[in-house]
N, C-alpha and C. Protein backbone atom coordinates (compact mmCIF):
# COMPACT_ATOMS: atom_id res chain seq x y z
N UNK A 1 -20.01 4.96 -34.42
CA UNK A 1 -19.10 5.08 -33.31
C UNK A 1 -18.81 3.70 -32.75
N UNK A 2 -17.67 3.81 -32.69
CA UNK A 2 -17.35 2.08 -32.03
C UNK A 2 -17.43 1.82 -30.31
N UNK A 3 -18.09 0.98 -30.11
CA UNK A 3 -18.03 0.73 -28.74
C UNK A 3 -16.74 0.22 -27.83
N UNK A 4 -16.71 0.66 -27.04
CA UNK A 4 -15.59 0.89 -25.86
C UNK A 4 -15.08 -0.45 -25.85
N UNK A 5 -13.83 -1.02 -25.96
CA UNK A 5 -12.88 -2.55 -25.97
C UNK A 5 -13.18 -2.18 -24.16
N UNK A 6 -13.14 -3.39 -23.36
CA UNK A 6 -13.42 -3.29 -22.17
C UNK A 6 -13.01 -5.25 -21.96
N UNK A 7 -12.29 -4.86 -20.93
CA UNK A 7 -11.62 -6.24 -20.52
C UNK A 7 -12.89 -6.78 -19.31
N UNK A 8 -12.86 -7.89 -19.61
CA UNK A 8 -14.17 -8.74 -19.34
C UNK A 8 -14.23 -8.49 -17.48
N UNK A 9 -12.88 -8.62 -16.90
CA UNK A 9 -12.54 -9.24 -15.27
C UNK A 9 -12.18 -7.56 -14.94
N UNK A 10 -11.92 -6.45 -15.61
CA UNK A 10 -11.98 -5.38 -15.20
C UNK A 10 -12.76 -4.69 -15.28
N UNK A 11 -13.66 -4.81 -16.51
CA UNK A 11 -15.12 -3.98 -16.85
C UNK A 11 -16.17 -4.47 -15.22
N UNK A 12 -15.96 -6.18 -15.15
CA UNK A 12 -16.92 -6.50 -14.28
C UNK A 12 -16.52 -5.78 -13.05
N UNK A 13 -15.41 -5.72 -12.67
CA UNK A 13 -14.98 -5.52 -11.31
C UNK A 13 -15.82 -4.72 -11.01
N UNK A 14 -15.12 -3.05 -11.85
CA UNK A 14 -16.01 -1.77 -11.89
C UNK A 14 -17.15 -2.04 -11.80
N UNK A 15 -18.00 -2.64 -12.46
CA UNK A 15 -19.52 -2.80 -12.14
C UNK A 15 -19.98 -3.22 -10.83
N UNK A 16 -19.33 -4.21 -10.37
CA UNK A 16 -19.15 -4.99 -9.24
C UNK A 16 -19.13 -4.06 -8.07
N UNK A 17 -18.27 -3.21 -8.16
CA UNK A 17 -18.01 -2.73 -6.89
C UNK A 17 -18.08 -0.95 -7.04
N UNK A 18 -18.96 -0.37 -8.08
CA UNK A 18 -19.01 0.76 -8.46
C UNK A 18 -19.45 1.67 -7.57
N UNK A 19 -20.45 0.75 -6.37
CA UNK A 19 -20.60 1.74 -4.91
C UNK A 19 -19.35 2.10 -4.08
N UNK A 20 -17.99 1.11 -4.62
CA UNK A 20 -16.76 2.04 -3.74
C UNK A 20 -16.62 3.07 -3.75
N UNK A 21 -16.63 3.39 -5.19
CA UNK A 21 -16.31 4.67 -5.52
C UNK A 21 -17.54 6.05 -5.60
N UNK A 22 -18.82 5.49 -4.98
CA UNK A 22 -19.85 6.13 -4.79
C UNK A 22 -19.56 6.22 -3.59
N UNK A 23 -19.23 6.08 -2.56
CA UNK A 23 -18.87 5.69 -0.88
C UNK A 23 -17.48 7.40 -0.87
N UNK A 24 -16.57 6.66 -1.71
CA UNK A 24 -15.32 8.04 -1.56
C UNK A 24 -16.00 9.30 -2.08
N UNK A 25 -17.07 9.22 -3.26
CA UNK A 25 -17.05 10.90 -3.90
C UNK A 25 -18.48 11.08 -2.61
N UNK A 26 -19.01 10.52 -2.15
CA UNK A 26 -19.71 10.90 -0.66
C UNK A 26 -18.93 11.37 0.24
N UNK A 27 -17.61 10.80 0.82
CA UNK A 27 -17.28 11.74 1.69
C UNK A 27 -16.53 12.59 1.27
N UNK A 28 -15.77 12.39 -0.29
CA UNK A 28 -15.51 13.87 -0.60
C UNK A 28 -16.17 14.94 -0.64
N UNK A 29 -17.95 14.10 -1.00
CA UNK A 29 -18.48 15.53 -0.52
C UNK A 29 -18.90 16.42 0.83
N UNK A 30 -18.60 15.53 1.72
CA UNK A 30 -18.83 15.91 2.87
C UNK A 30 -17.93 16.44 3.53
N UNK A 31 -16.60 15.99 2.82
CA UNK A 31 -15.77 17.26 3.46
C UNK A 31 -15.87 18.18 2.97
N UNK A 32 -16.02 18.15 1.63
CA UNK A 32 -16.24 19.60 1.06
C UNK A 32 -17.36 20.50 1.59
N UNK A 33 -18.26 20.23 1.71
CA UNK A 33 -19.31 20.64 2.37
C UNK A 33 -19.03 21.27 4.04
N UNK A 34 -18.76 20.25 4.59
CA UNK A 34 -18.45 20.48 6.22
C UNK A 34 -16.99 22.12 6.28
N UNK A 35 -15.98 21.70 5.37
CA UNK A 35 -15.35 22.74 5.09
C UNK A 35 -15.81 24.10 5.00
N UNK A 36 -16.93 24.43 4.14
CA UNK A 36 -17.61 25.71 3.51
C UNK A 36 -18.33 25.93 4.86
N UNK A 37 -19.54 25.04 5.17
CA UNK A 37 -20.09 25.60 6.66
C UNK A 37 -18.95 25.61 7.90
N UNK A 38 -18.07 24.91 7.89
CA UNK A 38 -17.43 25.51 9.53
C UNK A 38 -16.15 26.06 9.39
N UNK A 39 -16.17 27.17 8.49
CA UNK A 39 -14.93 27.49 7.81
C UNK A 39 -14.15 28.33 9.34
N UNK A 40 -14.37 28.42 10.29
CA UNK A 40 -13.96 28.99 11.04
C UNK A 40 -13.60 28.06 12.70
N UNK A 41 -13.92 27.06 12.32
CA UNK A 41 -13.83 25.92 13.34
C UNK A 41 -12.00 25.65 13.51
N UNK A 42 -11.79 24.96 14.82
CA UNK A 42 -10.80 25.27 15.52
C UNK A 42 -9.91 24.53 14.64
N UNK A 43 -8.28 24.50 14.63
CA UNK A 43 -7.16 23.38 14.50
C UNK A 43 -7.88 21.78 14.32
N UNK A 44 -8.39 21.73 15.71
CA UNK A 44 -8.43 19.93 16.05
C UNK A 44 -9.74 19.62 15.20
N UNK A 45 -10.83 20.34 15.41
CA UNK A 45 -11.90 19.99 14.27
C UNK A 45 -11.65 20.00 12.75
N UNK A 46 -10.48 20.63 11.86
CA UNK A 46 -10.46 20.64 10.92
C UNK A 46 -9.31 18.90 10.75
N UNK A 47 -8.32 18.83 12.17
CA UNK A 47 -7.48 17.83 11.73
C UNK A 47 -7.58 16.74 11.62
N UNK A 48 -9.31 16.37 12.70
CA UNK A 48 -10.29 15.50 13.00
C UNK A 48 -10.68 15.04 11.56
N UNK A 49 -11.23 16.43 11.26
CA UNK A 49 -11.90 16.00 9.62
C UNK A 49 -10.86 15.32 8.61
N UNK A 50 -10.26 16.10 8.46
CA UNK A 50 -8.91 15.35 7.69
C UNK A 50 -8.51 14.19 8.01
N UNK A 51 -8.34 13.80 9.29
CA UNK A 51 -7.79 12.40 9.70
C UNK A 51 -9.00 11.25 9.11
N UNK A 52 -10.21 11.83 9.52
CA UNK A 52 -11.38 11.03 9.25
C UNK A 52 -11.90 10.93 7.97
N UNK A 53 -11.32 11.85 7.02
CA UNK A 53 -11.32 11.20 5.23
C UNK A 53 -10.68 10.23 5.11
N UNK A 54 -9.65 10.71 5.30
CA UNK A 54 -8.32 9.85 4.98
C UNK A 54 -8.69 8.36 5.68
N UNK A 55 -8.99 8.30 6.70
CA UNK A 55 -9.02 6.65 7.32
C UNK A 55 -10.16 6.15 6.22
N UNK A 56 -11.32 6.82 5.96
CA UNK A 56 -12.50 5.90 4.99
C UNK A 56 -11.99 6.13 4.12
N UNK A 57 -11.19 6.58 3.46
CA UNK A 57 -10.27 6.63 2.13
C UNK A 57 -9.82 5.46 1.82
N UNK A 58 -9.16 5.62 3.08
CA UNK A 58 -7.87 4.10 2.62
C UNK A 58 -8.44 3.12 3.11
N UNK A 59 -9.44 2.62 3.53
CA UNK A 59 -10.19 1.87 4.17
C UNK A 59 -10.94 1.24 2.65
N UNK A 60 -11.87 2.29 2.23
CA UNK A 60 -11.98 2.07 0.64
C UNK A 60 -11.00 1.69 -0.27
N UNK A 61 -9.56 2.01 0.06
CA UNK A 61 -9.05 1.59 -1.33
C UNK A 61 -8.60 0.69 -1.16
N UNK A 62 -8.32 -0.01 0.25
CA UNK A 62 -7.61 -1.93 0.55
C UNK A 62 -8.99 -2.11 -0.07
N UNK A 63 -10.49 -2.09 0.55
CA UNK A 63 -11.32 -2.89 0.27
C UNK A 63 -11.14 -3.15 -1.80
N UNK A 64 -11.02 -2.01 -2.49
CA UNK A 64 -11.18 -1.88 -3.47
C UNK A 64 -9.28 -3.10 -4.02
N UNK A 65 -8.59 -3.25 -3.24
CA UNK A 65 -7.37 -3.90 -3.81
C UNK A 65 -7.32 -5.07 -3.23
N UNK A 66 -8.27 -5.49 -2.46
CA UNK A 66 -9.10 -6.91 -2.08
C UNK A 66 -9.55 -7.68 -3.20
N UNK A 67 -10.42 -6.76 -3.32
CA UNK A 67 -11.14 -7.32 -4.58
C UNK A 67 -10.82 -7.60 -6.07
N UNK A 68 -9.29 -6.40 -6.11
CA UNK A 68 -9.00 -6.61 -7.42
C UNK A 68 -7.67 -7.31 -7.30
N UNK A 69 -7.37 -8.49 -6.26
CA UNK A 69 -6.29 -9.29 -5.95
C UNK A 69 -6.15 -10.48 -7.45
N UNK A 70 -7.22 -10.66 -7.77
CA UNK A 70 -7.53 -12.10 -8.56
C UNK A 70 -7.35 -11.40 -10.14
N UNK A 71 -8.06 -10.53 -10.32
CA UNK A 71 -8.52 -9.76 -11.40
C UNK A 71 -7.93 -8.20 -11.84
N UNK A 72 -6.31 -8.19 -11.31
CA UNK A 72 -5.97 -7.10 -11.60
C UNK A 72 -4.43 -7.49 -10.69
N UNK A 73 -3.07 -7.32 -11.98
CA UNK A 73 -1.89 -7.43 -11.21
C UNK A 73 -1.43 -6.50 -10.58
N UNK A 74 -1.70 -5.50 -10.74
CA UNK A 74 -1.58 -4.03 -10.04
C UNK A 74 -2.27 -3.68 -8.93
N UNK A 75 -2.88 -4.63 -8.49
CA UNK A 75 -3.74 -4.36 -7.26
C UNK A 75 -3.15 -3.94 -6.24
N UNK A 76 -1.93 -3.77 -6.10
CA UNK A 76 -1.25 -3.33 -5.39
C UNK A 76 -1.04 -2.24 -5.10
N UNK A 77 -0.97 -1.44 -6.02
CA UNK A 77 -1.18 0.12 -5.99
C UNK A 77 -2.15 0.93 -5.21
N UNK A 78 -3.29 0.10 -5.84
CA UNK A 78 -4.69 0.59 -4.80
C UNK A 78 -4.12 0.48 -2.88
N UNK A 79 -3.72 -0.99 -2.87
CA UNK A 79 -3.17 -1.24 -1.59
C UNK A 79 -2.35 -0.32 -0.80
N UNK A 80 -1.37 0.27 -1.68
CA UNK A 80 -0.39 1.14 -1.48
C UNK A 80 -0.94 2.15 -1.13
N UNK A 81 -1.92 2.73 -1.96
CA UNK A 81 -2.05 4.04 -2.05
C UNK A 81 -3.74 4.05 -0.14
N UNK A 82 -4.31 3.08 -0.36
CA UNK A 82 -4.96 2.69 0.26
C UNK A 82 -4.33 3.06 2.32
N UNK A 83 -2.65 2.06 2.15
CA UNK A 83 -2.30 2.56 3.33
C UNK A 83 -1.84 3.09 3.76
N UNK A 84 -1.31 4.13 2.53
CA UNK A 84 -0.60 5.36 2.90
C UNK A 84 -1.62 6.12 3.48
N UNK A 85 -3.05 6.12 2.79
CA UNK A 85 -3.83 7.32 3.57
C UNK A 85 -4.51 6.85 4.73
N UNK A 86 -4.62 5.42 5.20
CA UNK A 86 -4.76 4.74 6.51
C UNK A 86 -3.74 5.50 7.44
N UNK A 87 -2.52 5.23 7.19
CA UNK A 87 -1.38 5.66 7.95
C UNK A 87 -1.33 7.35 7.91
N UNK A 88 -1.41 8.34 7.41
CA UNK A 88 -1.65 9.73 7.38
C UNK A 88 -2.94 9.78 8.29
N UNK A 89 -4.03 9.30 8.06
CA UNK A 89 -5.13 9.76 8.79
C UNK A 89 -4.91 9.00 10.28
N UNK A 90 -4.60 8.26 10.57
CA UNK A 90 -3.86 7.98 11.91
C UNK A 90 -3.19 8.39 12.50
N UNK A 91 -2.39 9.23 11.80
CA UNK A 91 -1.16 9.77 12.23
C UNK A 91 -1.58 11.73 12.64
N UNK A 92 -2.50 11.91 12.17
CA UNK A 92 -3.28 12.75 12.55
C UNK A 92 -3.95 12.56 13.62
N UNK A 93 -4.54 11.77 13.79
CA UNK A 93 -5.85 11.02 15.43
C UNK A 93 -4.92 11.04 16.07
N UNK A 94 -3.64 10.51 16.28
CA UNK A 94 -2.18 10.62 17.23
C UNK A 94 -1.64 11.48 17.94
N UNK A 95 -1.49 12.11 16.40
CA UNK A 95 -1.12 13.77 16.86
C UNK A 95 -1.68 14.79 16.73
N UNK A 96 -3.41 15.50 17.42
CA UNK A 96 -4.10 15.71 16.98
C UNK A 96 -3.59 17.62 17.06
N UNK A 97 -2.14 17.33 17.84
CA UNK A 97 -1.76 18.87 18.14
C UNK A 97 -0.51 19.77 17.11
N UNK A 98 -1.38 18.90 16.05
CA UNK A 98 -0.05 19.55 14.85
C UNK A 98 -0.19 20.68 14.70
N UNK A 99 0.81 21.26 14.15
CA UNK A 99 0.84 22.62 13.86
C UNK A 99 0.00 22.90 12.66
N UNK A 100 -0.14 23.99 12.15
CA UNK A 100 -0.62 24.06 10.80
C UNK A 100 0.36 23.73 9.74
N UNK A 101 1.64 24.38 9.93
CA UNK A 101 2.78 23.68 8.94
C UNK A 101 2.79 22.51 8.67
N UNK A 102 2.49 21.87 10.03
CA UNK A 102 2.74 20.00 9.76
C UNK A 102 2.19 19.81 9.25
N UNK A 103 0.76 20.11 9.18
CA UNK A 103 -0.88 19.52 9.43
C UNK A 103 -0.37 19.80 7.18
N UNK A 104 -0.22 20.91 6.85
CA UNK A 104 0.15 21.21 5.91
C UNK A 104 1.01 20.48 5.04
N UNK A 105 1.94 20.55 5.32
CA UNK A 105 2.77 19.00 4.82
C UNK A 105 2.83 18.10 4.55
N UNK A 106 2.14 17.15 5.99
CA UNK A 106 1.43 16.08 6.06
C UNK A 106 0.61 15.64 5.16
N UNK A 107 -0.64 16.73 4.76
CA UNK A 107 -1.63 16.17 3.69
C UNK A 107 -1.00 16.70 2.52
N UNK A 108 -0.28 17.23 2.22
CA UNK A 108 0.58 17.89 0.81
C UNK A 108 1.34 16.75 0.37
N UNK A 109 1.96 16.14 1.17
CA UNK A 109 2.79 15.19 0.48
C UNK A 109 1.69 13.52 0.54
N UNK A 110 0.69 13.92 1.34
CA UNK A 110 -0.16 12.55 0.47
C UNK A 110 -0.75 12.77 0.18
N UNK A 111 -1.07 13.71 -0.52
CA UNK A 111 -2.32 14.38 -1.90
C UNK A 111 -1.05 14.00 -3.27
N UNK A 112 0.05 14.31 -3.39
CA UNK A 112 0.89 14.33 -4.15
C UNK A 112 1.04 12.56 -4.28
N UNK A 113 1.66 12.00 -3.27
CA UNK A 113 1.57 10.79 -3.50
C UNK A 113 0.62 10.20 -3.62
N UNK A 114 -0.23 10.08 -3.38
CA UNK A 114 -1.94 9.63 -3.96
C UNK A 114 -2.27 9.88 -5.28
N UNK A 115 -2.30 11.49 -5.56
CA UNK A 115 -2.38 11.54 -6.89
C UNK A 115 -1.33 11.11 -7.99
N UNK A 116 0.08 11.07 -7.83
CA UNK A 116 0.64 10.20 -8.90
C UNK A 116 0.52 8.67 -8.58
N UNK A 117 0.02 7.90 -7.97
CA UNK A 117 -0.44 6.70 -7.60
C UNK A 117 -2.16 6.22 -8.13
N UNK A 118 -3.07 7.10 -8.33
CA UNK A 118 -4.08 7.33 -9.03
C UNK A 118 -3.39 7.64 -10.62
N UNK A 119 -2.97 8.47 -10.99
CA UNK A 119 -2.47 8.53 -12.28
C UNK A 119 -2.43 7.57 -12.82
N UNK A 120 -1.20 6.69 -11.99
CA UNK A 120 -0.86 5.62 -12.70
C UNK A 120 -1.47 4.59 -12.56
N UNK A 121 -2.64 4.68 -11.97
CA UNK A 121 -3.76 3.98 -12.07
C UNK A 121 -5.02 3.73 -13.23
N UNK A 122 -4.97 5.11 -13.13
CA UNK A 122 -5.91 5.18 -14.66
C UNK A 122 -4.90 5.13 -15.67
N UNK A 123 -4.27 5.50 -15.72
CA UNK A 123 -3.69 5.24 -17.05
C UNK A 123 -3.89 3.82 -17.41
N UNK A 124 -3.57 2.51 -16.54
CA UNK A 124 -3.72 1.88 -16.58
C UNK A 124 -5.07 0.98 -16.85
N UNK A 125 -5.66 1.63 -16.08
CA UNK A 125 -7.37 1.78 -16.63
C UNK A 125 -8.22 2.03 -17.88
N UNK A 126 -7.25 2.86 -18.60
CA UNK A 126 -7.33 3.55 -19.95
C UNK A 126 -7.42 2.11 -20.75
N UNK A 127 -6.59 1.47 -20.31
CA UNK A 127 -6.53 0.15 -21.50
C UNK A 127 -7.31 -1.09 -21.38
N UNK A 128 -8.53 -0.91 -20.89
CA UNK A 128 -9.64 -1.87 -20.10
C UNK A 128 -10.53 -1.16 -20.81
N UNK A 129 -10.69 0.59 -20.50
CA UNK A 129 -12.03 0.79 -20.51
C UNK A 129 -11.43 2.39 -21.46
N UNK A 130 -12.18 2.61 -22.33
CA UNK A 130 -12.23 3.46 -23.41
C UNK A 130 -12.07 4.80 -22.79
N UNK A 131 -11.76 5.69 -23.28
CA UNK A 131 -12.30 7.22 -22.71
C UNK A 131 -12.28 7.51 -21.42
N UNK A 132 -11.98 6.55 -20.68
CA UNK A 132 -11.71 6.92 -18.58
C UNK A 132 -10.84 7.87 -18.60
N UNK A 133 -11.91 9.19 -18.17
CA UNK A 133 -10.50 10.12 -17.71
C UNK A 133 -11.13 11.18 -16.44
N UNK A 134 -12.17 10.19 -15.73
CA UNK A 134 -12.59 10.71 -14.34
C UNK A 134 -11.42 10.30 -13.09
N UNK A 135 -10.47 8.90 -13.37
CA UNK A 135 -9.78 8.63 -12.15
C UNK A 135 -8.51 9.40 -12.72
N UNK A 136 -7.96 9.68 -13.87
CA UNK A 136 -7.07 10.88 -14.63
C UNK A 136 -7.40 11.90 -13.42
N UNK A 137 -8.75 12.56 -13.97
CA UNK A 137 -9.15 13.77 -12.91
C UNK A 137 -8.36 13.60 -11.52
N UNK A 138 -9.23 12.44 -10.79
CA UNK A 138 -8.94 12.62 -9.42
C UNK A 138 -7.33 12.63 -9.03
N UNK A 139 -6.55 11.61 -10.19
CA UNK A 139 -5.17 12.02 -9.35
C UNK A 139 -4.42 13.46 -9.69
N UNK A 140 -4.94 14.31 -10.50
CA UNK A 140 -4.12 15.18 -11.35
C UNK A 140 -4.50 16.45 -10.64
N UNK A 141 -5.54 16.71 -10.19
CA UNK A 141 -6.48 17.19 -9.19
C UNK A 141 -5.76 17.00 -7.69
N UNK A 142 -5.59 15.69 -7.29
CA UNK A 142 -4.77 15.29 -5.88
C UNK A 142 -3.38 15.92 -5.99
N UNK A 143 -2.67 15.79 -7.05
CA UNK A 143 -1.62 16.22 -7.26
C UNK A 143 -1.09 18.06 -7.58
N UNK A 144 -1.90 18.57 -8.05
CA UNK A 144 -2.02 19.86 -7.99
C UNK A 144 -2.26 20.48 -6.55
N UNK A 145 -3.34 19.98 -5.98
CA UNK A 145 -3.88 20.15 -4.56
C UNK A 145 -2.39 19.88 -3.66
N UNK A 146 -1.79 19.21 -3.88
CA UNK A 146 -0.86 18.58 -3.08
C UNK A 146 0.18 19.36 -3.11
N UNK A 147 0.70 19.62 -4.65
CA UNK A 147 1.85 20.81 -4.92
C UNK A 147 1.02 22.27 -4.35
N UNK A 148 0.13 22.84 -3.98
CA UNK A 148 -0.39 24.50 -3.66
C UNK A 148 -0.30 24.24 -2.26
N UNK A 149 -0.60 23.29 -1.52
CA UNK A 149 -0.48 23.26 -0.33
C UNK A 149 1.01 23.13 0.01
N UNK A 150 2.07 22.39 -0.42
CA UNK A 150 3.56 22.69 -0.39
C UNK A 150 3.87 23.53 -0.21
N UNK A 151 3.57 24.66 -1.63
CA UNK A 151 4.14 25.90 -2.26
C UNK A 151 3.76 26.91 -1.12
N UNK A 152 2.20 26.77 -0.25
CA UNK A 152 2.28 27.64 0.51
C UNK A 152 1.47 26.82 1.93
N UNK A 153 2.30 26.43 2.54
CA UNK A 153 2.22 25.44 3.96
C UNK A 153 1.78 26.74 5.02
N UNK A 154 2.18 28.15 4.71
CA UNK A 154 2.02 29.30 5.92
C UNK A 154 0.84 30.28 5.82
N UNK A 155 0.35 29.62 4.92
CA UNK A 155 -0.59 30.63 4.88
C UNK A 155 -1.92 30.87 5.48
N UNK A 156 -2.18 29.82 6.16
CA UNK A 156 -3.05 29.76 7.45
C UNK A 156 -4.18 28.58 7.45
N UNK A 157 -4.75 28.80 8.64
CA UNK A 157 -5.72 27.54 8.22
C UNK A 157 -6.65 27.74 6.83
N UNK A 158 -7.25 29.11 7.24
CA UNK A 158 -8.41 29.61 6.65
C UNK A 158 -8.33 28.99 4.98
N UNK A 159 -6.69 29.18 4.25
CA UNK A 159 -6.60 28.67 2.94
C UNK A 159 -7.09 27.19 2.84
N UNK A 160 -5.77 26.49 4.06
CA UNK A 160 -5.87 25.29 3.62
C UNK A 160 -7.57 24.74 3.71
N UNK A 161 -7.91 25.41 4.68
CA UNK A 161 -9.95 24.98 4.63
C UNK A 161 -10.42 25.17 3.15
N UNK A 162 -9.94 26.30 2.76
CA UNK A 162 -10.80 26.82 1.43
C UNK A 162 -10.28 25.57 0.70
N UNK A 163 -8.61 25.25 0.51
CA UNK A 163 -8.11 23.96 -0.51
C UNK A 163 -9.15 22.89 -0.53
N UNK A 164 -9.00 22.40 0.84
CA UNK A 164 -9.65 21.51 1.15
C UNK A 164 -11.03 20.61 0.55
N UNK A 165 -11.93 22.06 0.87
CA UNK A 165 -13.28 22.46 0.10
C UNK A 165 -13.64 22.32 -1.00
N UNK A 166 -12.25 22.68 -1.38
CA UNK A 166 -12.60 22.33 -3.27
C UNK A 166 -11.75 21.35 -3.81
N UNK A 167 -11.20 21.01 -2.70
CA UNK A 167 -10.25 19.34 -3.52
C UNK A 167 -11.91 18.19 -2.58
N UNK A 168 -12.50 18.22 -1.83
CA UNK A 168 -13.35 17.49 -1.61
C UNK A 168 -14.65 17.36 -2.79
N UNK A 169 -14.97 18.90 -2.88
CA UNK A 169 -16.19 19.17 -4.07
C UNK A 169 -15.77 18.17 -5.46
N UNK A 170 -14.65 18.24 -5.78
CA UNK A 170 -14.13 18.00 -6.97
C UNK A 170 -13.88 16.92 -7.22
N UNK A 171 -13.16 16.03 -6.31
CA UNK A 171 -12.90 14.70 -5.95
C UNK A 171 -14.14 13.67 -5.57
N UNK A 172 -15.65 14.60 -4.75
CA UNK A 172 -16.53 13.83 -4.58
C UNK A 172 -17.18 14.13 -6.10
N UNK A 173 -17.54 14.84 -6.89
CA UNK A 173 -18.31 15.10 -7.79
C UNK A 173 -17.49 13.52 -9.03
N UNK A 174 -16.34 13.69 -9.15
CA UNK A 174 -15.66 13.33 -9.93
C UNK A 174 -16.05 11.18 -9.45
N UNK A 175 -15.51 11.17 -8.19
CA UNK A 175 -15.38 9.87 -7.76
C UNK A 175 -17.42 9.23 -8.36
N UNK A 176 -17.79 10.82 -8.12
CA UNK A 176 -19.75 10.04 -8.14
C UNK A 176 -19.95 9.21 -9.19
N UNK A 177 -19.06 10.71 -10.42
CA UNK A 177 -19.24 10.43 -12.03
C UNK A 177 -18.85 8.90 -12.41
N UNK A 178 -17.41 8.48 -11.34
CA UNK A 178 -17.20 7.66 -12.06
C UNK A 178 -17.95 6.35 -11.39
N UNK A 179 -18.37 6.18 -10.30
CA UNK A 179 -19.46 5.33 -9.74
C UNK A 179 -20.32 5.19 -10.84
N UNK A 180 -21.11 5.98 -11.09
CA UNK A 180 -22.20 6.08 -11.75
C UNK A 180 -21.80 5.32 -13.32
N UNK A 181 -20.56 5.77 -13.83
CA UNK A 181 -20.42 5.07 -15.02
C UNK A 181 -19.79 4.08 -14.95
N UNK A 182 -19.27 3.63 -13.74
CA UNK A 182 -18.67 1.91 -13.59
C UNK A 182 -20.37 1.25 -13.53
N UNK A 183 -21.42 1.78 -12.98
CA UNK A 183 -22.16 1.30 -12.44
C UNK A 183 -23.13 0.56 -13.77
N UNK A 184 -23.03 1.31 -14.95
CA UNK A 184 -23.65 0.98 -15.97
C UNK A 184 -22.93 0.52 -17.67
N UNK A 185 -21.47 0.23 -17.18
CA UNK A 185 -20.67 -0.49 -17.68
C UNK A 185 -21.39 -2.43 -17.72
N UNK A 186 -21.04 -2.95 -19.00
CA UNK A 186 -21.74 -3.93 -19.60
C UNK A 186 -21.68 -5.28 -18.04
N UNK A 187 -22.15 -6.13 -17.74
CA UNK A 187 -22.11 -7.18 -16.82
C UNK A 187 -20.86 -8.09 -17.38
């Protein structure tokens, strides 16, 4: 079996900074988690939660397009995608009296834009590092999540909690996997 072609300034990065992405599939799991136990908790506690992924989200992904300023021309994307969910989860803390439609929308159309912004991330990734198809997962995953919440914005909180739950489970499990295997990627 041939070993994985891996670009020297991107393999390291990943290694380098493989607790970022141990940091995001943590609070994906904690929303997922917090979701399942307070599945019955009010509007503002669920929009709280949401606002408060999203800010360590994008908080993580400038830090993560910081770092890959020198060592990656696309670093920008991360950036992008980084302050779009800065700006969504703010924009939630603002308006903490959204409706559920909004509240619905709001994270539908930046699950969608996140996940084709991750896509085209790994894909890009693909050609550094062999077989990556955990950040594949997370945007294709964001993007599905993003189109069900569109398709049905009315259907109450109770769904979007359940969405939620399992776009966090999935996204933290996934983000761990790939921590864990940036983490033991060559020096």
């Amino acid at each position: 079996m041939d070993a994985p072609l891996l670009s020297p300034g991107v393999a390291g990065g990943l290694r380098r900074y493989w607790w970022l992405f141990l940091i995001r599939g943590l609070f994906g799991l904690a929303l997922g988690v917090l979701a399942l136990v307070f599945p019955g908790a009010t509007l503002a506690v669920t929009v709280l939660l949401i606002g408060a992924y999203l800010v360590v989200d994008g908080i993580v992904l400038v830090a993560k397009a910081v770092q890959a300023f020198r060592s990656d021309a696309h670093w920008w994307v991360l950036l992008l995608e980084g302050i779009l969910s800065i700006a969504v989860g703010l924009a939630i803390f603002v308006w903490p009296g959204l409706s559920v439609l909004t509240l619905a929308l709001l994270v539908g159309y930046w699950a969608i834009i996140s996940g084709v912004l991750a896509i085209v991330t790994a894909l890009r990734l693909r050609r550094h590092v062999a077989n990556e198809w955990l950040y594949l997962l997370y945007g294709i995953v964001s993007l599905v999540f993003g189109i069900l919440v569109l398709l049905a914005p009315a259907t109450g909180l109770v769904y979007i909690v359940l969405m939620i739950a399992i776009y966090g489970f999935v996204i933290g499990f996934a983000m761990l996997a790939l921590a864990f295997r940036a983490r033991s990627l060559p020096a």
